[in-house]
N, C-alpha and C. Protein backbone atom coordinates (compact mmCIF):
# COMPACT_ATOMS: atom_id res chain seq x y z
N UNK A 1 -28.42 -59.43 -14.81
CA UNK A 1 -27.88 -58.98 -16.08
C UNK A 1 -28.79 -59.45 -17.21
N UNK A 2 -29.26 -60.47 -17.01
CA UNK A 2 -30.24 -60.79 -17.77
C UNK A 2 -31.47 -60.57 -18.23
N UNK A 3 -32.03 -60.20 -17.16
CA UNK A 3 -33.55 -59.15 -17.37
C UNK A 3 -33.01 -57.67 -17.99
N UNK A 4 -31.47 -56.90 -17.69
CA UNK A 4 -31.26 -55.56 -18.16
C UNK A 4 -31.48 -56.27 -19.89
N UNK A 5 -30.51 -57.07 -20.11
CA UNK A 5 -30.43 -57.21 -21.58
C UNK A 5 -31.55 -57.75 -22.40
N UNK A 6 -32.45 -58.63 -21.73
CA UNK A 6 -33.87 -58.49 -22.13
C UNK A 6 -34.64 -57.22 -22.57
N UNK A 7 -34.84 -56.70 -21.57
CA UNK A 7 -35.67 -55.55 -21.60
C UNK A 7 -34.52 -54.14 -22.31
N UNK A 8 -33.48 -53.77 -22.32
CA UNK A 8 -33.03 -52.91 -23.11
C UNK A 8 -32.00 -53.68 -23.75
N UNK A 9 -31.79 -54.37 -24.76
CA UNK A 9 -31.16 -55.13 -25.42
C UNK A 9 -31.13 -54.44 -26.44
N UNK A 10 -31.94 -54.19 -27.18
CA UNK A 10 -32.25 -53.42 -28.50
C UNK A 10 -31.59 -51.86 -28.43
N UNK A 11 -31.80 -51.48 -27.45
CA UNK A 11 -31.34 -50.13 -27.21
C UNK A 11 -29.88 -49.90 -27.11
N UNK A 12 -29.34 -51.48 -26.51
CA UNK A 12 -27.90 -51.02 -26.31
C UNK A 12 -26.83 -51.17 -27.65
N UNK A 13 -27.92 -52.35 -28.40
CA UNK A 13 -27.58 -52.17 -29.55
C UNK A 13 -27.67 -51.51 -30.70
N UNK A 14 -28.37 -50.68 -30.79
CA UNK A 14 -27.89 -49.64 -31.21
C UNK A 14 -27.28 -48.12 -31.04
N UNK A 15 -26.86 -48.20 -29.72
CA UNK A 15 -26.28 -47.33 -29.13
C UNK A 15 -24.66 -47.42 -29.63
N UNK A 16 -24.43 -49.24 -29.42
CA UNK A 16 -22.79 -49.48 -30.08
C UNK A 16 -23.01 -49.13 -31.17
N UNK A 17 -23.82 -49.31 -31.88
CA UNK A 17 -23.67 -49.13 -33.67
C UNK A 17 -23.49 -48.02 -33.73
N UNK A 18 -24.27 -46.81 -33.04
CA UNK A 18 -24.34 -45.55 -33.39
C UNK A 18 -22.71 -44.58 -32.76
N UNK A 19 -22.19 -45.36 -32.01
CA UNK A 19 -20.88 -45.17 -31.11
C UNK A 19 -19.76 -45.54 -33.01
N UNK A 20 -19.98 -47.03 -33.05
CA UNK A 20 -19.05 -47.42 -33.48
C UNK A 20 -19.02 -46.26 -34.94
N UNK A 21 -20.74 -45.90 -35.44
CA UNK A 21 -20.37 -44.77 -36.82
C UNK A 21 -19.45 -43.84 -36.70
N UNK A 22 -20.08 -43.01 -35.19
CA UNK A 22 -19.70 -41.71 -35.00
C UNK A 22 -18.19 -41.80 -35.31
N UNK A 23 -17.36 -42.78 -34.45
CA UNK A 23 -16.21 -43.11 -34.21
C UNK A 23 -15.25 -43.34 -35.72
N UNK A 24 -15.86 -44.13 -36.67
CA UNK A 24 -15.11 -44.19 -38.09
C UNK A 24 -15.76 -42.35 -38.81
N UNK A 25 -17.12 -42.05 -38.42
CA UNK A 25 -16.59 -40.87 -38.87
C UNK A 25 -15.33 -39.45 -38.26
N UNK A 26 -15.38 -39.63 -37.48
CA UNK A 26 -14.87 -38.91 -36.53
C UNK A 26 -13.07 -39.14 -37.32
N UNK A 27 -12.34 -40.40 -37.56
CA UNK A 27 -11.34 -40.76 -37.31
C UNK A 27 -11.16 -40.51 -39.25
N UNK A 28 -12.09 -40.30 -39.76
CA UNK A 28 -12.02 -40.16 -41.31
C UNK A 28 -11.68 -38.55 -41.70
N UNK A 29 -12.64 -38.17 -40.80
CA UNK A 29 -12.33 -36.15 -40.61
C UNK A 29 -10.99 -36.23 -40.43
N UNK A 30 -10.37 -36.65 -39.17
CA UNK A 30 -8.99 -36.44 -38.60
C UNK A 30 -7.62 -36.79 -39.66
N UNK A 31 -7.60 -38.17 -40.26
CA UNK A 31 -7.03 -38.24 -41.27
C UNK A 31 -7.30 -36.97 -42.55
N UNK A 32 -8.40 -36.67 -43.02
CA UNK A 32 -8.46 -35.91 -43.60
C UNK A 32 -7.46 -34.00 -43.50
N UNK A 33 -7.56 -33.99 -42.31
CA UNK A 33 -7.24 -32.53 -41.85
C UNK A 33 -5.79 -32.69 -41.79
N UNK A 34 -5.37 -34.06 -41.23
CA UNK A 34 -3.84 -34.54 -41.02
C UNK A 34 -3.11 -34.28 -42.48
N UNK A 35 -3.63 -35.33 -43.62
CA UNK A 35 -3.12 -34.93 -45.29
C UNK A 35 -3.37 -33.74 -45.76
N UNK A 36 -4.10 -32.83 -45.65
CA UNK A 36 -4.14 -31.25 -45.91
C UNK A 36 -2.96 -30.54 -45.49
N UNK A 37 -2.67 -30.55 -44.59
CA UNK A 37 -1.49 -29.75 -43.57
C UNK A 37 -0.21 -29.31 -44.78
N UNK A 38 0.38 -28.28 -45.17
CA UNK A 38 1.08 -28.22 -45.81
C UNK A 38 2.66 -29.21 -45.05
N UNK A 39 3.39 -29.32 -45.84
CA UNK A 39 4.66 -30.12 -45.69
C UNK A 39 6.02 -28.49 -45.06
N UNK A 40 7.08 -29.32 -44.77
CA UNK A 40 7.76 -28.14 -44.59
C UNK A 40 8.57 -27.30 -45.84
N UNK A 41 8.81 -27.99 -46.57
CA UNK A 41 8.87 -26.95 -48.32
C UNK A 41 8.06 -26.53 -48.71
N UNK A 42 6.93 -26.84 -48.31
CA UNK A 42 5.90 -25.80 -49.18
C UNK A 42 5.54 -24.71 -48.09
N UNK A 43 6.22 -24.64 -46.54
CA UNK A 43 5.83 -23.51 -45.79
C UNK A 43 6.93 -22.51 -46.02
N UNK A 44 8.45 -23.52 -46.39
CA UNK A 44 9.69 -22.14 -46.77
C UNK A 44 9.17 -21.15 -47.66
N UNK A 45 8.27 -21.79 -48.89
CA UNK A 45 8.03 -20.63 -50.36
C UNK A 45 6.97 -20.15 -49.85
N UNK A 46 5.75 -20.96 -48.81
CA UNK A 46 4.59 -19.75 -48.57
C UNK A 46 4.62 -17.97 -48.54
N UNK A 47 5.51 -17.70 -47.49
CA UNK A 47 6.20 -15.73 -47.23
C UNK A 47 6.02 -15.45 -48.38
N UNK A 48 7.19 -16.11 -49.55
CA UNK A 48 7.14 -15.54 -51.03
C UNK A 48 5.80 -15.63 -51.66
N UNK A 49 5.09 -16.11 -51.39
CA UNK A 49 4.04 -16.21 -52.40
C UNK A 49 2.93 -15.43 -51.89
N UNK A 50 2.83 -15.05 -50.27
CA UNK A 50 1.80 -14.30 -49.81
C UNK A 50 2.77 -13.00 -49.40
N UNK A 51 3.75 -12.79 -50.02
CA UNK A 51 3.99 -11.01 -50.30
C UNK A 51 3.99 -10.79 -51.61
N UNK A 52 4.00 -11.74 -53.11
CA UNK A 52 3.92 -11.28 -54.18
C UNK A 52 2.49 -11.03 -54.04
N UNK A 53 1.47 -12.45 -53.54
CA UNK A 53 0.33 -11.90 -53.60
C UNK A 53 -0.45 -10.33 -52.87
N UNK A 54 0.25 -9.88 -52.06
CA UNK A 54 -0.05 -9.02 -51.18
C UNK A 54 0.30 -7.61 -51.99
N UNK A 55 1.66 -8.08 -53.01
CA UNK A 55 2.01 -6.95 -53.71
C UNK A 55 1.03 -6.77 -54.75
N UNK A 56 0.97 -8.03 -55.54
CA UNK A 56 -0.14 -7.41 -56.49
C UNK A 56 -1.52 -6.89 -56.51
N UNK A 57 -2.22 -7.07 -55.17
CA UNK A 57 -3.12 -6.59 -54.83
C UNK A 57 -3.07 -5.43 -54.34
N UNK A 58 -2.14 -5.22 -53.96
CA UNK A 58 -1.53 -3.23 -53.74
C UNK A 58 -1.59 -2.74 -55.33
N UNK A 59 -1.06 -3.23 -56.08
CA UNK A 59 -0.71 -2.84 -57.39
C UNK A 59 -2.43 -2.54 -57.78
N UNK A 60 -3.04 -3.49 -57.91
CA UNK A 60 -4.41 -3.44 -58.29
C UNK A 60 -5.03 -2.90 -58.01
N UNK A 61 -5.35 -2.49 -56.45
CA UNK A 61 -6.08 -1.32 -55.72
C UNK A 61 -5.79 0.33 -56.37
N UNK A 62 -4.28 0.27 -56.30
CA UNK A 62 -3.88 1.37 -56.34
C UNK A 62 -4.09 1.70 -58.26
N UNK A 63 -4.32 0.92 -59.05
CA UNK A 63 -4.70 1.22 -60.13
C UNK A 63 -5.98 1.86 -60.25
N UNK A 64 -6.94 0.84 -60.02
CA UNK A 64 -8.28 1.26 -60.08
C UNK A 64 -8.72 2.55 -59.20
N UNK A 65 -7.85 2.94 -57.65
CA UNK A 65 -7.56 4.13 -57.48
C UNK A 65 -7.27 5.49 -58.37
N UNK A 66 -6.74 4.79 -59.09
CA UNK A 66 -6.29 5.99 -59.87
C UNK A 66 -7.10 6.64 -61.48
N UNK A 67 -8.07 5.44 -61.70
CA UNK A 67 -9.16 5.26 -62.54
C UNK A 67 -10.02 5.91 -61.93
N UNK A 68 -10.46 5.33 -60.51
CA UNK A 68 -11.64 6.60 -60.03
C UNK A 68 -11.08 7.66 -60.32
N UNK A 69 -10.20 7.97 -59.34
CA UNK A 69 -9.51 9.66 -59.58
C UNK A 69 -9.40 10.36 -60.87
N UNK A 70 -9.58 9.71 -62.02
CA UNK A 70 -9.41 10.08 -63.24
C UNK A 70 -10.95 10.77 -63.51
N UNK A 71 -11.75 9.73 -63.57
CA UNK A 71 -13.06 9.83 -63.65
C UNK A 71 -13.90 10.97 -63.16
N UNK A 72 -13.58 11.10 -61.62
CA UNK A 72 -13.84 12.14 -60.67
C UNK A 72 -13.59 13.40 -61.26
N UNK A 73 -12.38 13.43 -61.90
CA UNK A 73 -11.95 14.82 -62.65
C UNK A 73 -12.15 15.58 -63.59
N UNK A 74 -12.87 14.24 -64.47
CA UNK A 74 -13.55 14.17 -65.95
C UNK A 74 -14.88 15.13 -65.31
N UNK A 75 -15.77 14.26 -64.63
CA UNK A 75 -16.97 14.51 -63.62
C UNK A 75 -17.12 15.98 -63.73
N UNK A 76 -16.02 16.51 -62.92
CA UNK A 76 -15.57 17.67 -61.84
C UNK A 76 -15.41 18.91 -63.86
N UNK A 77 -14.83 18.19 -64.17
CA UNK A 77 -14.37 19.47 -65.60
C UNK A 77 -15.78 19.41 -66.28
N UNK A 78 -16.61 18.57 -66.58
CA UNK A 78 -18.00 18.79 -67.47
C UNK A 78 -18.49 19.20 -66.16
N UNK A 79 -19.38 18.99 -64.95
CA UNK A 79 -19.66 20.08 -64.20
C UNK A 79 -19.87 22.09 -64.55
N UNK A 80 -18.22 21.40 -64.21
CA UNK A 80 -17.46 23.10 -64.70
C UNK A 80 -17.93 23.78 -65.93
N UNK A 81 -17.79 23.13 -66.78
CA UNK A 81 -18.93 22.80 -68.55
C UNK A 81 -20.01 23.82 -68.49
N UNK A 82 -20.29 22.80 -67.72
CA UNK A 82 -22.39 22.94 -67.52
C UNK A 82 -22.54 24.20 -66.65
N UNK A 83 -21.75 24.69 -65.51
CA UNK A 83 -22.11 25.79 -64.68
C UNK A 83 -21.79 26.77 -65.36
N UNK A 84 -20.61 26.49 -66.39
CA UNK A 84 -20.32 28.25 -67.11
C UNK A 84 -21.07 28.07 -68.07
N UNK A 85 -21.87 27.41 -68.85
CA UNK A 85 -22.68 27.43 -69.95
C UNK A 85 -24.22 28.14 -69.30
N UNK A 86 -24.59 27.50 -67.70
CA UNK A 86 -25.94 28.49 -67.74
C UNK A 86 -25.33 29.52 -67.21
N UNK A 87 -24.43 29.98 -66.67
CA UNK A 87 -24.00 31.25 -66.80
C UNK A 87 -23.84 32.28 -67.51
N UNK A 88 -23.52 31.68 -68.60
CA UNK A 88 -23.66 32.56 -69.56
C UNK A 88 -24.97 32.69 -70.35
N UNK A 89 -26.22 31.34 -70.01
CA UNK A 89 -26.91 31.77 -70.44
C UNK A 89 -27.63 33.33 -69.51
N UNK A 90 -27.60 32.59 -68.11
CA UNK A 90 -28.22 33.90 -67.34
C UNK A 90 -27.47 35.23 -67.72
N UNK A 91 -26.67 35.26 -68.16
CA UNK A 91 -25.89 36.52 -68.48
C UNK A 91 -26.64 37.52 -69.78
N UNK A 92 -27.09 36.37 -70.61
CA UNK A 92 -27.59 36.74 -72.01
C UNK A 92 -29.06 36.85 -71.74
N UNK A 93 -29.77 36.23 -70.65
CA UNK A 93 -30.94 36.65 -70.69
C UNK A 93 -31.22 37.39 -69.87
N UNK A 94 -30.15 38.23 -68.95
CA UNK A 94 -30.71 39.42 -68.33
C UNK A 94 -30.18 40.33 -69.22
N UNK A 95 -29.05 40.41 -70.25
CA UNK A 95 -28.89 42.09 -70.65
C UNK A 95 -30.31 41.77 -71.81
N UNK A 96 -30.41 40.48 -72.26
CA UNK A 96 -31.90 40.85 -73.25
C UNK A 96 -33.17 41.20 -72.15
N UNK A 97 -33.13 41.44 -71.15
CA UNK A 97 -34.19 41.89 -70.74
C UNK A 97 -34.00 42.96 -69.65
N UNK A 98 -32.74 43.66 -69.85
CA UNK A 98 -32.33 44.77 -69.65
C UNK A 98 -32.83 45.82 -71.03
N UNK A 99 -32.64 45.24 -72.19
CA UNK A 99 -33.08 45.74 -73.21
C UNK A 99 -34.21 45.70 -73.60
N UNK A 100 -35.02 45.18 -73.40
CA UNK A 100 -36.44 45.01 -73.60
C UNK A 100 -37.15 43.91 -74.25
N UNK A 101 -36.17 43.05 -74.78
CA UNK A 101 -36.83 42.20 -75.47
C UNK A 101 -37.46 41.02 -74.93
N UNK A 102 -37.50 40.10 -75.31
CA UNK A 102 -37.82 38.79 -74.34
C UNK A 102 -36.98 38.18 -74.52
N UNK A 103 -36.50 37.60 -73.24
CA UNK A 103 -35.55 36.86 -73.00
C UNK A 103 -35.80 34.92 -73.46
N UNK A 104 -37.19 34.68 -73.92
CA UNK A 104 -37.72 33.37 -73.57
C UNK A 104 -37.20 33.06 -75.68
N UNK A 105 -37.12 33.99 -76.21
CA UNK A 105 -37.15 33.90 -77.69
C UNK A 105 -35.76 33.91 -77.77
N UNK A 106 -35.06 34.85 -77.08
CA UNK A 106 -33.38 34.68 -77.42
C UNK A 106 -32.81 33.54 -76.51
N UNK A 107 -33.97 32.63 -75.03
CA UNK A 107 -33.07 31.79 -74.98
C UNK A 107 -33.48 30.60 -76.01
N UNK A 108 -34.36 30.38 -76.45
CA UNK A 108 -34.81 29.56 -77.51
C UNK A 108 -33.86 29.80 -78.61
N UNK A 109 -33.39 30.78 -79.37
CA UNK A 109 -32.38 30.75 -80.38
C UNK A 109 -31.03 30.33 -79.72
N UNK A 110 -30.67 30.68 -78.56
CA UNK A 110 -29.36 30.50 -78.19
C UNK A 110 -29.24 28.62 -77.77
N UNK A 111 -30.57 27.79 -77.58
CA UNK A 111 -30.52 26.73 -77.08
C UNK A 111 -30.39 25.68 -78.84
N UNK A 112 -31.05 26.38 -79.85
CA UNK A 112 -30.91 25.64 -81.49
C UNK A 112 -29.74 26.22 -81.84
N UNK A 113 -28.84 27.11 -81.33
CA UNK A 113 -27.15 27.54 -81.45
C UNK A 113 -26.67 26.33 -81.03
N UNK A 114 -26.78 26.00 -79.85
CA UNK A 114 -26.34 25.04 -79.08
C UNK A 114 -26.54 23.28 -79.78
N UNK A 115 -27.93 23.27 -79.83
CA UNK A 115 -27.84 22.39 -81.02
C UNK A 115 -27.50 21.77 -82.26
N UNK A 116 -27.53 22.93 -82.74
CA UNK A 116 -26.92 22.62 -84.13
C UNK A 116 -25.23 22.87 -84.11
N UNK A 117 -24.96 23.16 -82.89
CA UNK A 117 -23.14 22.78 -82.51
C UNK A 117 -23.47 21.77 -82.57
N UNK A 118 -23.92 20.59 -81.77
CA UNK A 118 -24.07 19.41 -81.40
C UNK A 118 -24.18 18.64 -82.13
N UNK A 119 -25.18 19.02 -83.06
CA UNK A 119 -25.84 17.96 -84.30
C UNK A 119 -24.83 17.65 -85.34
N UNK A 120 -23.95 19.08 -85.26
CA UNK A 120 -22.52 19.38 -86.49
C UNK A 120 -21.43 18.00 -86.44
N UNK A 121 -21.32 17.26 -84.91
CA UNK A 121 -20.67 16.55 -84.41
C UNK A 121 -21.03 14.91 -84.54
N UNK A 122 -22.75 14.91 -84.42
CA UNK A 122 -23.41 13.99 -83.80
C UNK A 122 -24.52 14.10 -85.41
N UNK A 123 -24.48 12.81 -85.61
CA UNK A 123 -25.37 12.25 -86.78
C UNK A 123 -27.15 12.26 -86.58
N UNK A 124 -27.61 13.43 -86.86
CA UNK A 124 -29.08 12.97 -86.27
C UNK A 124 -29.96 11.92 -86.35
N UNK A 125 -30.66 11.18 -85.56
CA UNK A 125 -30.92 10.22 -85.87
C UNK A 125 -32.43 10.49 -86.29
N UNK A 126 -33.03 10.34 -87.00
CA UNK A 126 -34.58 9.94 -87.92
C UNK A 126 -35.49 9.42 -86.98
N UNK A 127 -36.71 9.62 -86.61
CA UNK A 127 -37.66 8.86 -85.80
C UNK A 127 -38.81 8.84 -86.66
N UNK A 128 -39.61 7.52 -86.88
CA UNK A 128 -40.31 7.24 -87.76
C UNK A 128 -41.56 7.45 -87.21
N UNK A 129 -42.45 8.08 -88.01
CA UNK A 129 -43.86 8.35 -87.35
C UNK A 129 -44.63 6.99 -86.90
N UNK A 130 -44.94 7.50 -85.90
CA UNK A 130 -45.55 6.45 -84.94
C UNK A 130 -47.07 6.76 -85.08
N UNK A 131 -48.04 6.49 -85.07
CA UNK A 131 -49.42 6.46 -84.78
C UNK A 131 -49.99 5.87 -83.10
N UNK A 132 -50.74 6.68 -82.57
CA UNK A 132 -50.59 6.80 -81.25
C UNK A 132 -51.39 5.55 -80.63
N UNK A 133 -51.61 4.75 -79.74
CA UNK A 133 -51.59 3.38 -79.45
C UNK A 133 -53.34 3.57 -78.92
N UNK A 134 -53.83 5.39 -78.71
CA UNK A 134 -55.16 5.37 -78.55
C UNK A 134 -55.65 6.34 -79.29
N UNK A 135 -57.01 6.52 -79.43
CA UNK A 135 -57.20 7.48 -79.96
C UNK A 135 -57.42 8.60 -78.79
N UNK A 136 -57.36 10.41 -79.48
CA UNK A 136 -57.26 11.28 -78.48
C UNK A 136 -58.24 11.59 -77.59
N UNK A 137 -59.51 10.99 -77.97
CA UNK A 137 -60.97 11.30 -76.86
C UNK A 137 -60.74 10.04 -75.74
N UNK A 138 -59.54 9.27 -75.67
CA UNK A 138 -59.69 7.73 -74.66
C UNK A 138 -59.35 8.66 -73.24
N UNK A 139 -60.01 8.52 -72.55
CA UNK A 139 -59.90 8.85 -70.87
C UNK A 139 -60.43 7.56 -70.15
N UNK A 140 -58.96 6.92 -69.31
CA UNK A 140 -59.82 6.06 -68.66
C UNK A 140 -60.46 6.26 -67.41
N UNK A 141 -60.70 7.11 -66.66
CA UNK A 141 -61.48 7.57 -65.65
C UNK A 141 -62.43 7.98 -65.62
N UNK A 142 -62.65 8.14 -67.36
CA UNK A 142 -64.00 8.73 -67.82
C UNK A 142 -65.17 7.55 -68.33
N UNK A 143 -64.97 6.07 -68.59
CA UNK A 143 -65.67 5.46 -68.51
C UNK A 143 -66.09 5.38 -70.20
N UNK A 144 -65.80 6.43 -70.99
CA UNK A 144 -66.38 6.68 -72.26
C UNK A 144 -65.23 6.08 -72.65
N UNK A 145 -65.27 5.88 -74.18
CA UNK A 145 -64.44 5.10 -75.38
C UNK A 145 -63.71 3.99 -74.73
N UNK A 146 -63.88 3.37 -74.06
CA UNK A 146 -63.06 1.99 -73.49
C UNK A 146 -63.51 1.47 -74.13
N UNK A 147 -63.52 -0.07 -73.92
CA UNK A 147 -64.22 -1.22 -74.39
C UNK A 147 -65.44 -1.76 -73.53
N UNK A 148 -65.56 -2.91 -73.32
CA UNK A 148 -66.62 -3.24 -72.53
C UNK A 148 -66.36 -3.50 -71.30
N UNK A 149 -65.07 -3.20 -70.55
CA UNK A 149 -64.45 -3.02 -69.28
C UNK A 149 -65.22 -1.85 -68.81
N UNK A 150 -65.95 -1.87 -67.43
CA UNK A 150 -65.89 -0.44 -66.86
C UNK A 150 -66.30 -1.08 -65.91
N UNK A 151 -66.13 -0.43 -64.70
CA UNK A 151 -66.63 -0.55 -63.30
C UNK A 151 -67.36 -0.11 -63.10
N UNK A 152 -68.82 -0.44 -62.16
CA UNK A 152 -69.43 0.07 -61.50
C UNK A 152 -69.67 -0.09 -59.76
N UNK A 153 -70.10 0.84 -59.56
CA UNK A 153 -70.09 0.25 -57.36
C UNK A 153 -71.21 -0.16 -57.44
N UNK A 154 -70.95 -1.22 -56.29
CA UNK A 154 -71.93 -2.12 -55.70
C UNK A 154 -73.08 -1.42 -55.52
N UNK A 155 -74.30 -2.10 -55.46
CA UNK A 155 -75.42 -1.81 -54.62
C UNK A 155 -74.83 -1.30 -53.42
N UNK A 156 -76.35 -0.05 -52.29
CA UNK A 156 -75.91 -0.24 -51.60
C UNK A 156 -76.43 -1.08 -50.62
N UNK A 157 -76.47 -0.54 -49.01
CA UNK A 157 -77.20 -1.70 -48.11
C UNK A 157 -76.35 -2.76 -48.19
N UNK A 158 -77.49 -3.89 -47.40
CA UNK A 158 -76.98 -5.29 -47.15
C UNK A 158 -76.74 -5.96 -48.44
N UNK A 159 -76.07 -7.09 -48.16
CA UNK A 159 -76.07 -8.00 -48.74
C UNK A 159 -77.34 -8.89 -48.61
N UNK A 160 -77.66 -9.25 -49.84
CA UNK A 160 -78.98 -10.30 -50.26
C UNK A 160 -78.68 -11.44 -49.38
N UNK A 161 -77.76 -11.93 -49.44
CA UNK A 161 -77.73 -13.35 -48.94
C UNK A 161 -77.81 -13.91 -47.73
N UNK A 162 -78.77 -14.59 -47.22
CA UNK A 162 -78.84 -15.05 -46.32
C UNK A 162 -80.14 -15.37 -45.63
């Protein structure tokens, strides 16, 4: 017994130490999970409280249900809007070109009709002249009016070095 505890002495001691941690942690979890546990009055009112909760989340679903569905309909009626409006434009630009005229000039008047409904409603808003960020000869693929950026390709052949 004496040569074992010589030669693994160290080992066995810390084997207890590492026994004795595990063991206070182990027994600290268990108490822990034990005081969590609801009591038996607070399991009589649980039912009540997880069918109000169950109700109001029906309530809630079924609202915002009914918000999409609203939406969808809104959707579905401007759609409807928009398909009888080019309808009627195609309507107006085939009898104008049943008649001879051009159809590209009467849909252009019929589209500033449309506008100036719009604008009647809607406050136009002003856009302030801008000056353009290049001038109009800048092409950058063209190598001309840049700055002192431009690429050129390599030599060809080898490389010098070596």
């Amino acid at each position: 017994v004496g040569s074992v505890l010589s030669s693994y002495g160290w080992y066995l001691l810390l084997a207890v130490v590492a026994v004795y941690l595990l063991a206070q942690k182990v027994s600290r979890s268990l108490a822990a999970r034990l005081s969590g546990r609801p009591g038996a009055a607070e399991a009589a009112e649980e039912p009540d409280v997880v069918v109000r909760r169950q109700e109001a989340l029906a309530a809630a679903r079924l609202r915002m249900q009914e918000e999409l569905n609203a939406q969808a309909e809104r959707y579905k009626e401007k759609q409807r809007q928009l398909e009888e409006e080019r309808r009627r434009q195609k309507i107006a630009m085939w009898e104008s070109m049943q008649e001879g005229k051009s159809y590209k000039g009467n849909l252009k008047l019929s589209q500033q009709e449309v506008e100036s409904g719009a604008s009647a409603s809607t406050v136009p808003k002003s856009k302030p002249n801008k000056k353009p960020l290049r001038g109009g000869g800048y092409n950058p693929l063209s190598g001309e009016g840049g700055g002192t950026c431009s690429w050129r390709p390599g030599r060809r052949g080898p490389s010098a070095g070596g």
